[in-house]
Protein backbone atom coordinates (compact mmCIF):
# COMPACT_ATOMS: atom_id res chain seq x y z
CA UNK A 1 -30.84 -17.95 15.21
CA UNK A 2 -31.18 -17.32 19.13
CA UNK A 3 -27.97 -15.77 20.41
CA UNK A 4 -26.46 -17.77 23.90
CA UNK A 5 -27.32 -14.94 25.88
CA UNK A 6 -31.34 -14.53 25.06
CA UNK A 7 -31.38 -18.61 25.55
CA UNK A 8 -29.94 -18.23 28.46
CA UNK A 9 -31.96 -15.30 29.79
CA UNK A 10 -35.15 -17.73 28.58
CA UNK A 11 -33.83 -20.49 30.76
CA UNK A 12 -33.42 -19.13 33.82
CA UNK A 13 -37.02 -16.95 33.57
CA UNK A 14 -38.81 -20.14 32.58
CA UNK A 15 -39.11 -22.00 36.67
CA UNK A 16 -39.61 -25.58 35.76
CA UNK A 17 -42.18 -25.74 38.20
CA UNK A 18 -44.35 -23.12 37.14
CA UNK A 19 -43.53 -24.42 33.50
CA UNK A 20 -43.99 -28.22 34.33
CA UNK A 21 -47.21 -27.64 36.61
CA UNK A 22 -49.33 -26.19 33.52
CA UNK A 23 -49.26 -29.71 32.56
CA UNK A 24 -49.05 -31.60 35.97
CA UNK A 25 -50.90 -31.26 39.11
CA UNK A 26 -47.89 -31.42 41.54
CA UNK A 27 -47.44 -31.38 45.22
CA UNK A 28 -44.72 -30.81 47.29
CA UNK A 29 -42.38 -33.30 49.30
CA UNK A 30 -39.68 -31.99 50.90
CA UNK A 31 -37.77 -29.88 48.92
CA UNK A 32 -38.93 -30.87 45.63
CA UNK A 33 -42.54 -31.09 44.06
CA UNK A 34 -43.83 -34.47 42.91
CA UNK A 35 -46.61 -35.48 40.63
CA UNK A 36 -47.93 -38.17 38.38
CA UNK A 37 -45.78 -38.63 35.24
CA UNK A 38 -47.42 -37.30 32.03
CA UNK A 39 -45.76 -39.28 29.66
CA UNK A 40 -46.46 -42.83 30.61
CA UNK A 41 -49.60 -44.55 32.86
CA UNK A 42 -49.21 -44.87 36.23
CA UNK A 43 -50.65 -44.77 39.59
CA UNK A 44 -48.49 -43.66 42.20
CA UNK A 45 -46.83 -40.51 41.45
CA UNK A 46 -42.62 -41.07 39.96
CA UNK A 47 -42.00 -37.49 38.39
CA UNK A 48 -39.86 -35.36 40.37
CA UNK A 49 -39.94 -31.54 39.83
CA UNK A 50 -36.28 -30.04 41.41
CA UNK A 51 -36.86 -26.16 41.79
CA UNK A 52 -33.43 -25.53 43.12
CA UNK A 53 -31.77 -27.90 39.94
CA UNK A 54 -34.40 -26.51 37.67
CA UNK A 55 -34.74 -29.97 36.47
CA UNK A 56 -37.40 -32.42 36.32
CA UNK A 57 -37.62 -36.66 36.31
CA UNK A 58 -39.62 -39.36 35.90
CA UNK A 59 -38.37 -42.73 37.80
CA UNK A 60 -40.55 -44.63 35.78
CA UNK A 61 -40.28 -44.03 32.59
CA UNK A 62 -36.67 -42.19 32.66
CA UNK A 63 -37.55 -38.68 30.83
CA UNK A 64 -36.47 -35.94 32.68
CA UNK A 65 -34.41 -32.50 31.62
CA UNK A 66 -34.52 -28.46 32.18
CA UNK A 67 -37.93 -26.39 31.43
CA UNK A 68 -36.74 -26.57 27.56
CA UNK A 69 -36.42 -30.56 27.54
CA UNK A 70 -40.16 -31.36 29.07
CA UNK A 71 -41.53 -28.44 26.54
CA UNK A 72 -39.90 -29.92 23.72
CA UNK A 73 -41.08 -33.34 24.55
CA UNK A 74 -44.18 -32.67 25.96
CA UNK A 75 -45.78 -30.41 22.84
CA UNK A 76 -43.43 -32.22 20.21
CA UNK A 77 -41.23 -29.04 19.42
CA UNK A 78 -37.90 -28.48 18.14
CA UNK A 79 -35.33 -26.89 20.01
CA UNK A 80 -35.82 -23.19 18.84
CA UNK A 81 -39.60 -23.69 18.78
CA UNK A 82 -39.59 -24.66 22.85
CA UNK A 83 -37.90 -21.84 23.31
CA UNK A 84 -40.04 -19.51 21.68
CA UNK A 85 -42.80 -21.44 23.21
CA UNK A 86 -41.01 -20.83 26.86
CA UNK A 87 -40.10 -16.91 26.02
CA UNK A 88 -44.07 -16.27 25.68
């Protein structure tokens, strides 16, 4: 098991953008970073990168979460596997 505090620690080093645009060309708008959604179609970007949450959306397709929650989803990994995937 991963003790709160090293999750933790691996949450906050892990920027979502940095983490999210390895997967996602992304551009900014305003205060946020936009880009097209990699887990549906589409043509007009929807997925919403929030540096200062640390968060990410789609407004298409709904799927959104922290750094951990679009590695998890994105490479099909448990919990403790996205975050060992994330502490690399």
């Amino acid at each position: 098991m991963i003790d709160i505090a090293t999750i933790d620690r691996i949450i906050e080093a892990a920027q979502i953008e940095q983490v999210v645009s390895d997967y996602v060309t992304l551009r900014k708008r305003g205060v946020n970073l936009i880009g097209l959604c990699p887990f549906h179609n589409e043509k007009t970007p929807s997925f919403t990168v929030s540096p200062a949450k640390g968060i990410c959306k789609c407004f298409g397709c709904g799927k959104g979460g922290n750094a951990v929650n679009f590695i998890m989803e994105i490479e099909q990994l448990n919990y403790y596997e996205a975050l060992k995937h994330l502490a690399k």
